[in-house]
Protein backbone atom coordinates (compact mmCIF):
# COMPACT_ATOMS: atom_id res chain seq x y z
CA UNK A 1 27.84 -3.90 -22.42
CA UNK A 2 27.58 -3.40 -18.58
CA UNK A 3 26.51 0.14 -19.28
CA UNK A 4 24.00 -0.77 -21.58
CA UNK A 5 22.43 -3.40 -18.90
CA UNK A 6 22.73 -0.45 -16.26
CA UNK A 7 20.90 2.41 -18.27
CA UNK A 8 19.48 4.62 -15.60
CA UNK A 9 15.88 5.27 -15.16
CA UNK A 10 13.59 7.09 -13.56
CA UNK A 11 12.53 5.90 -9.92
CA UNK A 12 8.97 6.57 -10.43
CA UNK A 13 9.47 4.06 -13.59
CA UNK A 14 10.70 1.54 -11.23
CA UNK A 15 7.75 2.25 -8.93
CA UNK A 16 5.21 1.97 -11.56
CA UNK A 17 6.34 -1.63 -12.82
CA UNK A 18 6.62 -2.67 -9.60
CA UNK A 19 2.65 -2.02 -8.76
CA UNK A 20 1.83 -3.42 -11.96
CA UNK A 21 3.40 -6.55 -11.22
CA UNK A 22 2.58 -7.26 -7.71
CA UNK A 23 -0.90 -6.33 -8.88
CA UNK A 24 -1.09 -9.02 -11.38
CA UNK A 25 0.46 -11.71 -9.02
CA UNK A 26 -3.06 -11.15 -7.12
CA UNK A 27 -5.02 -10.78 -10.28
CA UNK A 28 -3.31 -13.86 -11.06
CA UNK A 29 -4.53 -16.12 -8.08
CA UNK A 30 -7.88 -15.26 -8.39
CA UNK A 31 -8.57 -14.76 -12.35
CA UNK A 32 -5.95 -16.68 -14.62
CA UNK A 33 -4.49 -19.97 -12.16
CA UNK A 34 -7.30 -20.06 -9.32
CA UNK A 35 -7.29 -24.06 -10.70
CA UNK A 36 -3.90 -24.37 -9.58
CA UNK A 37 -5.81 -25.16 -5.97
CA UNK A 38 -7.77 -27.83 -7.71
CA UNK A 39 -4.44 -30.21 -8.30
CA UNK A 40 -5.14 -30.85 -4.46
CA UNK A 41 -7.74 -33.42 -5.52
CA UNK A 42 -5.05 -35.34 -7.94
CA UNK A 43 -3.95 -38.46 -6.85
CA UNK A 44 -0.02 -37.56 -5.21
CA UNK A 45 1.65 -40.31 -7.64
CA UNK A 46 0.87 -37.96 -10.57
CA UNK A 47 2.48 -34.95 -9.52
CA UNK A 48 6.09 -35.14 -11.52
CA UNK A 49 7.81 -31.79 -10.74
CA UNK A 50 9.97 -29.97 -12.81
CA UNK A 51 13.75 -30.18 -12.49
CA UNK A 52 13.59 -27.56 -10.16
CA UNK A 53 11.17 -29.11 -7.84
CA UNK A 54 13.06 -32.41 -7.80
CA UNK A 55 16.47 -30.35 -6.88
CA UNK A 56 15.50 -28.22 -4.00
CA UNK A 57 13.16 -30.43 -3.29
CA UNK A 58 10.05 -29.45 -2.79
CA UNK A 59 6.87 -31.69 -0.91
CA UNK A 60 3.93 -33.13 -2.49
CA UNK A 61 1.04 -30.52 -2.62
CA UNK A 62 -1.37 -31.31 -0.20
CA UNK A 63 -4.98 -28.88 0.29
CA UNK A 64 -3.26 -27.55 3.73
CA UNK A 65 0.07 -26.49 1.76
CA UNK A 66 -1.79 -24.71 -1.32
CA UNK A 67 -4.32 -23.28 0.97
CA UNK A 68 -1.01 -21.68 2.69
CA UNK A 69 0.46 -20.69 -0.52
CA UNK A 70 -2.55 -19.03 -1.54
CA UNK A 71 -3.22 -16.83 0.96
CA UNK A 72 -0.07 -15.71 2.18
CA UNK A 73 1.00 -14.98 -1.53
CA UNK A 74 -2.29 -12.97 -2.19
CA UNK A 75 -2.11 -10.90 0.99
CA UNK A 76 2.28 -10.06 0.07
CA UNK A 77 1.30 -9.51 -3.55
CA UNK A 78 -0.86 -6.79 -2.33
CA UNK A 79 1.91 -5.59 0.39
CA UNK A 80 4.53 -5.34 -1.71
CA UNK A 81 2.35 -3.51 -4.72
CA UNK A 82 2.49 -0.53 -2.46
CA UNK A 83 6.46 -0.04 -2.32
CA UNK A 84 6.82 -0.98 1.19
CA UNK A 85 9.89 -3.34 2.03
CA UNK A 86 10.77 -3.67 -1.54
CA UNK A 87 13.34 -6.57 -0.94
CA UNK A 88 11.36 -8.18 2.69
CA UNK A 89 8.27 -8.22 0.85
CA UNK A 90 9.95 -8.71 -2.86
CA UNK A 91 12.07 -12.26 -2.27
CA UNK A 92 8.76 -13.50 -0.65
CA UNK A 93 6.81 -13.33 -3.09
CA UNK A 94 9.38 -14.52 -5.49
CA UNK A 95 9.82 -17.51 -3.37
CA UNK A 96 6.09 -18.23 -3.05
CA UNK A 97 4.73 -17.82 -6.72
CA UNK A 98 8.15 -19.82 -7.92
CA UNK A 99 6.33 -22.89 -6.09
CA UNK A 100 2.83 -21.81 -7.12
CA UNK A 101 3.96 -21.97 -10.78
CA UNK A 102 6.01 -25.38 -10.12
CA UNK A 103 2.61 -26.73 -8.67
CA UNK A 104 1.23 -25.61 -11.59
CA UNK A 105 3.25 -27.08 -14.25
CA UNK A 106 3.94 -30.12 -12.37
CA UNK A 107 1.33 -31.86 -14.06
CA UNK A 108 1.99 -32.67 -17.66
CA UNK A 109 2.00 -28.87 -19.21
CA UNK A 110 4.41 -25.97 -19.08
CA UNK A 111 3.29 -22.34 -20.13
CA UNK A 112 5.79 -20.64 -21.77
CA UNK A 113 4.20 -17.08 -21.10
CA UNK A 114 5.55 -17.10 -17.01
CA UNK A 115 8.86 -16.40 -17.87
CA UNK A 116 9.59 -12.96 -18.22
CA UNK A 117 6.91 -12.46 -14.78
CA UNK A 118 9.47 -15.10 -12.65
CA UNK A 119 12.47 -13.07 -14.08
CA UNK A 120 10.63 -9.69 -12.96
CA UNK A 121 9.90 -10.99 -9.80
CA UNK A 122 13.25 -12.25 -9.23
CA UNK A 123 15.02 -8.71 -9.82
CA UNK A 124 12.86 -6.41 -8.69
CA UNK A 125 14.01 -6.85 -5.16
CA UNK A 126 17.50 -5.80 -6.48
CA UNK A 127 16.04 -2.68 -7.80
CA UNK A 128 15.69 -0.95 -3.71
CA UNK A 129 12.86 1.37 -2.75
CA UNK A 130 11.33 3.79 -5.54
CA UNK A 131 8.45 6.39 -5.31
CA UNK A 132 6.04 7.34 -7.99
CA UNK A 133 6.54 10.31 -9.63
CA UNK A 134 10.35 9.93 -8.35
CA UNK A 135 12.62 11.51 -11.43
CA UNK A 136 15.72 10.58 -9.84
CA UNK A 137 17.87 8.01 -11.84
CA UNK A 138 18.73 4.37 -11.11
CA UNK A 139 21.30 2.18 -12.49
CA UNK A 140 20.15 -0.76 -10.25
CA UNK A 141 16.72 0.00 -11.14
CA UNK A 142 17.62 -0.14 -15.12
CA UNK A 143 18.91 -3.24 -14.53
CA UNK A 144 15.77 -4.68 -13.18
CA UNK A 145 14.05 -3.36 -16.13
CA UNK A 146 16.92 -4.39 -19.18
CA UNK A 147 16.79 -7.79 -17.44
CA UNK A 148 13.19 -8.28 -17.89
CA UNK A 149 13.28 -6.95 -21.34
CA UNK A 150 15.51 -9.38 -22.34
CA UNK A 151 13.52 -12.44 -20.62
CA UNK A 152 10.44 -10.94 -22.74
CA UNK A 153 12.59 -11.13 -25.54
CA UNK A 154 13.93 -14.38 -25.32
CA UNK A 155 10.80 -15.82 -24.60
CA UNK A 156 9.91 -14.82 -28.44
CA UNK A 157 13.41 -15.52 -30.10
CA UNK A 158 12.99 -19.24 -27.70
CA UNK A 159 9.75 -19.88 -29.12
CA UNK A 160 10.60 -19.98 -32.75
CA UNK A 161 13.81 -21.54 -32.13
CA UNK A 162 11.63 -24.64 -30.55
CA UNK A 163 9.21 -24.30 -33.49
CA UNK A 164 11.85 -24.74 -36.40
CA UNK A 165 13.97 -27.09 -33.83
CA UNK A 166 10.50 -29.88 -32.96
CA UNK A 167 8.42 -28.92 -36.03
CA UNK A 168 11.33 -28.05 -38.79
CA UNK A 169 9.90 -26.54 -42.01
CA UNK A 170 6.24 -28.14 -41.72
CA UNK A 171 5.56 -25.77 -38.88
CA UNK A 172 5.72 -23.14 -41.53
CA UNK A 173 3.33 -24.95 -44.04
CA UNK A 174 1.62 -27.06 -41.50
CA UNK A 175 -2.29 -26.83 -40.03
CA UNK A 176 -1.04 -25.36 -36.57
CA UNK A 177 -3.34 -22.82 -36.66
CA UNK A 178 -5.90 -24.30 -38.47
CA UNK A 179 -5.98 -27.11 -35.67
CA UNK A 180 -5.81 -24.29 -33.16
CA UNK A 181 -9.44 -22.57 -34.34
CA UNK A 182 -10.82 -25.74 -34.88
CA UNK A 183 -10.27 -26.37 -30.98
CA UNK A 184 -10.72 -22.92 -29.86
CA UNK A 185 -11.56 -20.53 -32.40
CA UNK A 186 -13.46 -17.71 -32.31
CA UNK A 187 -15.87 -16.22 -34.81
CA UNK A 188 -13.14 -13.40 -36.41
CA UNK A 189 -10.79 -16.77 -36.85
CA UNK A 190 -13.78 -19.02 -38.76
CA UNK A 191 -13.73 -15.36 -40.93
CA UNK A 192 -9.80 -15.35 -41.48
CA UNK A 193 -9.53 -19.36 -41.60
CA UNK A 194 -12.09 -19.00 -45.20
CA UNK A 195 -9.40 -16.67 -46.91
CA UNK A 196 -7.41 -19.14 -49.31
CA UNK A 197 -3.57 -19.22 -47.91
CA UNK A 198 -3.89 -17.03 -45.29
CA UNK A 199 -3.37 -19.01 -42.47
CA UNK A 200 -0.02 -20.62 -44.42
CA UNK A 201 1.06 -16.76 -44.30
CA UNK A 202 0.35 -15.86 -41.10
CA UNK A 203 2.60 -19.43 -39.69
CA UNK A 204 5.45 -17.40 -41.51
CA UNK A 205 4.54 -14.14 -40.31
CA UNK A 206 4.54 -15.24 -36.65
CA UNK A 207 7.55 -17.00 -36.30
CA UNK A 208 9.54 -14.21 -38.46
CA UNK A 209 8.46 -11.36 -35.85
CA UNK A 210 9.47 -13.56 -33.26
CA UNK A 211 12.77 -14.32 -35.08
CA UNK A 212 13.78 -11.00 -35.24
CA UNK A 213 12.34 -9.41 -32.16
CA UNK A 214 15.84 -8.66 -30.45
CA UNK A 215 16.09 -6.03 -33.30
CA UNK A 216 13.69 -4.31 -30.40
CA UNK A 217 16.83 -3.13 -28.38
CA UNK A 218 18.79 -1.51 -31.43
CA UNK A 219 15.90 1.02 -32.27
CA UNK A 220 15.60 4.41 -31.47
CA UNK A 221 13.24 5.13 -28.19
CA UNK A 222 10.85 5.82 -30.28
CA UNK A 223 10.28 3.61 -32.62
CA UNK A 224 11.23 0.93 -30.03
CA UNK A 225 8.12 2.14 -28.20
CA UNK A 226 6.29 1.60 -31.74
CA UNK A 227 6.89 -2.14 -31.62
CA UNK A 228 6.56 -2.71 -28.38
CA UNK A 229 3.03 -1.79 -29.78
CA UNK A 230 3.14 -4.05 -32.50
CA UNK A 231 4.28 -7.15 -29.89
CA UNK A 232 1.28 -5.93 -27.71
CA UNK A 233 -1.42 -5.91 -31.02
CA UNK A 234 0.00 -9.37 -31.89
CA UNK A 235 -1.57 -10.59 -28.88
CA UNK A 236 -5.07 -8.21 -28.96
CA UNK A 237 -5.17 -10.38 -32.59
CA UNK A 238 -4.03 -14.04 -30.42
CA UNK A 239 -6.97 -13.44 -27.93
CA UNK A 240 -9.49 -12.13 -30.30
CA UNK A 241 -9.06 -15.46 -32.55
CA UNK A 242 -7.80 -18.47 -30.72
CA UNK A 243 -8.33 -17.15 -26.80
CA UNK A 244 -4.43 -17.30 -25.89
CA UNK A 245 -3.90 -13.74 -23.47
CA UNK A 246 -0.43 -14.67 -22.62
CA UNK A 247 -1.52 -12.34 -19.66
CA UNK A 248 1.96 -12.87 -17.29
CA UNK A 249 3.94 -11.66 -20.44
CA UNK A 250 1.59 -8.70 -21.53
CA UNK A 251 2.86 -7.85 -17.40
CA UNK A 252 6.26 -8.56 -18.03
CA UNK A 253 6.49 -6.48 -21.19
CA UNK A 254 5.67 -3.11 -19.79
CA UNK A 255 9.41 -3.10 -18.63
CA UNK A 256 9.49 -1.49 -22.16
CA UNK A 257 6.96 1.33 -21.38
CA UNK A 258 7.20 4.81 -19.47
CA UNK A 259 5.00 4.13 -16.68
CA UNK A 260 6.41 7.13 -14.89
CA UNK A 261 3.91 8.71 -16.54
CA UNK A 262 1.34 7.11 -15.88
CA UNK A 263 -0.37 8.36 -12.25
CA UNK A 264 -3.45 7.45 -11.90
CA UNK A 265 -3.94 8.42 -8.39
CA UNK A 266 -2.85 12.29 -9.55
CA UNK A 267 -4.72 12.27 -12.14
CA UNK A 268 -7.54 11.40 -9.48
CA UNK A 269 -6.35 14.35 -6.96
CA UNK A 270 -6.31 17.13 -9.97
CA UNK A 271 -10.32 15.53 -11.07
CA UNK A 272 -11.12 16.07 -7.18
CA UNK A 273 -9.27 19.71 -7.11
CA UNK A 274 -7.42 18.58 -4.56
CA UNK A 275 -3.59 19.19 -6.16
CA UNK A 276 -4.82 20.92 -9.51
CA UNK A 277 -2.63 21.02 -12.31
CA UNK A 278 0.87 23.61 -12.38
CA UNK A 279 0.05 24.73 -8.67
CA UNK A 280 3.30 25.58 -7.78
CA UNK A 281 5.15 23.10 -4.92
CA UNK A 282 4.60 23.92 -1.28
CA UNK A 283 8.26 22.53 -0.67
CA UNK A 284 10.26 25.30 -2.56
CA UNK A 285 13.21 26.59 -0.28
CA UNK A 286 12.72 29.82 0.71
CA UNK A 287 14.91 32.59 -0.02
CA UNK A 288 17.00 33.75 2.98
CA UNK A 289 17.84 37.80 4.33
CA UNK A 290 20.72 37.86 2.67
CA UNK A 291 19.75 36.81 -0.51
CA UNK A 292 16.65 39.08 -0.91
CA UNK A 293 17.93 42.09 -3.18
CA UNK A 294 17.81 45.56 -1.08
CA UNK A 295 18.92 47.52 -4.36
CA UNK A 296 22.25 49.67 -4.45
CA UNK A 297 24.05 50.66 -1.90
CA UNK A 298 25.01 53.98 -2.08
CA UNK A 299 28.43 54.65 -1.56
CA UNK A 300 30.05 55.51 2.09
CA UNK A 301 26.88 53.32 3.85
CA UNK A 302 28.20 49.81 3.86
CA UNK A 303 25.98 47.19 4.30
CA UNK A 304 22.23 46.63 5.09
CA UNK A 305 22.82 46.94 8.49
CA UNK A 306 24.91 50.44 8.59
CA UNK A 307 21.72 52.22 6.17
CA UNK A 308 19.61 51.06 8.76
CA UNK A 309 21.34 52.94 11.18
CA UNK A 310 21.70 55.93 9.15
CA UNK A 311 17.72 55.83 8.64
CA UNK A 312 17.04 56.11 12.70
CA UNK A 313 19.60 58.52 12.80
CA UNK A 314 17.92 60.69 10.07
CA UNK A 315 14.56 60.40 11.62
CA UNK A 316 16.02 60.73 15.36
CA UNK A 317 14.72 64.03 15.81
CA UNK A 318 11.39 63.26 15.14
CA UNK A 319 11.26 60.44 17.15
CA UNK A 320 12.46 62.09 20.51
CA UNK A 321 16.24 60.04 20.57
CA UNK A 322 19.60 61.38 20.35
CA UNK A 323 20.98 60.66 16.90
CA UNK A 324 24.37 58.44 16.97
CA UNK A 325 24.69 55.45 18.71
């Protein structure tokens, strides 16, 4: 078991998710929760924080403590995207969106989807430093990743369990998602919603994937990779009918992908010429004297150094010296 949690990786893998997830930490401030600064303006006696909020505990947000939050999260985020102090820079920004997301869902409503991004954000520090393009293997670094994978996981296999657990069987047979287009369906769902049954079938369809979505981690590479693909079109189909991106565990899940291989900023060096494509690397060691191959020697001259000497001493004559030493 501990060497399946530990399965090495690739460095540059490690380097990859950790851009992508710093990235989205910013992305997230400003796109997905900038109304997390608005709860500033609700009357103190309505913030209830979560158990975790109540243990440490943490104070009442005020516009001077969010304000702080804010900014010093967006400007780490965008440190620690770059590799630089990977733990400094990593257990800050854990710390700081932990109480951005308590502020958040202090209020009456808990999103689900911010799991498997706390998780990520709380292990990637363990992970050390990592460069992109790196192929060097890390068992700390797998960790990070198998960790995350499994938070991304749960957070399916969870979801169904509380479906069948606070809805039972009527979940299955239920209106859920006829209720959901009603309040924020798009025009593709008012299409699907007229097909006779089909919602009914799609209730059982969604809570069977996420069922049996740990299956993920007994398949082959890759035909894990294939439904990692499927969990990623399940939510292109989610947003495109009732306007639910999940975005913080669309971030979370590329702990399942090979972003080693994805380099955008070579790719952008070989478009510019700069570092074109199977040049051959400037750091190769170079070969020293006495590995460069002088051919046979022929027998009775020794080594490179005595057919030297007999070469002088062969041209001594014409060169106006006394042949010997």
């Amino acid at each position: 078991m501990s060497r399946w949690l530990t399965e090495a990786v690739p460095r540059g893998r490690i380097a990859a998710f950790r851009t992508v997830i710093y990235l989205f930490v910013a992305a997230d401030l400003v796109i997905f929760t900038p109304w997390v600064r608005t709860r500033v303006s609700v009357p103190g006696e309505l913030y209830q924080p979560l158990l975790v909020g109540r243990l440490l505990p943490l104070p009442t947000p005020t516009p001077a403590l969010v304000a702080v939050i804010f900014w010093s999260l967006l400007l780490l985020a965008l440190l620690a995207a770059t590799g630089r102090a990977p733990r400094l820079l990593g257990w800050a920004v854990c710390a700081l969106y932990l109480e951005w997301m308590i502020i958040a869902m202090s209020y009456g409503k808990v999103d689900h989807d911010r799991f498997g991004l706390l998780v990520a954000l709380a292990v990637l520090p363990t992970a050390g430093r990592a460069r992109h393009g790196d192929p060097t293997r890390t068992e700390a670094g797998g960790w990070a990743l198998r960790v995350t994978q499994l938070a991304v996981i749960c957070t399916y296999f969870l979801a169904a369990w509380a479906k069948l657990r606070f809805g039972g069987l009527d979940w299955l047979t239920g209106s859920v998602l006829a209720r959901a287009i009603i309040r924020r369906g798009t025009d593709l769902a008012d299409l699907i919603a007229q097909v006779p049954y089909l919602l009914i079938v799609a209730q059982f369809g969604i809570v069977a994937f996420e069922l049996f979505s740990p299956l993920v981690f007994l398949l082959p590479a890759r035909w894990r990779l294939a439904m990692v693909g499927f969990f990623y079109s399940f939510h292109v189909v989610t947003i495109a009918t009732i306007t639910i991106s999940f975005a913080p565990h669309l971030a979370a899940m590329t702990s399942f992908l090979p972003l080693e291989q994805v380099r955008p900023v070579l790719w952008a060096r070989r478009l510019a010429g700069r570092d074109p494509a199977g040049s051959a690397p400037t750091d190769a060691p170079q070969p020293s004297p006495a590995d460069v191959d002088t051919g046979p020697v022929p027998a009775g001259q020794g080594t490179v150094g005595a057919r030297v000497e007999q070469a002088l001493d062969d041209q001594a004559p014409a060169l106006g010296r006394p042949a010997g030493p």
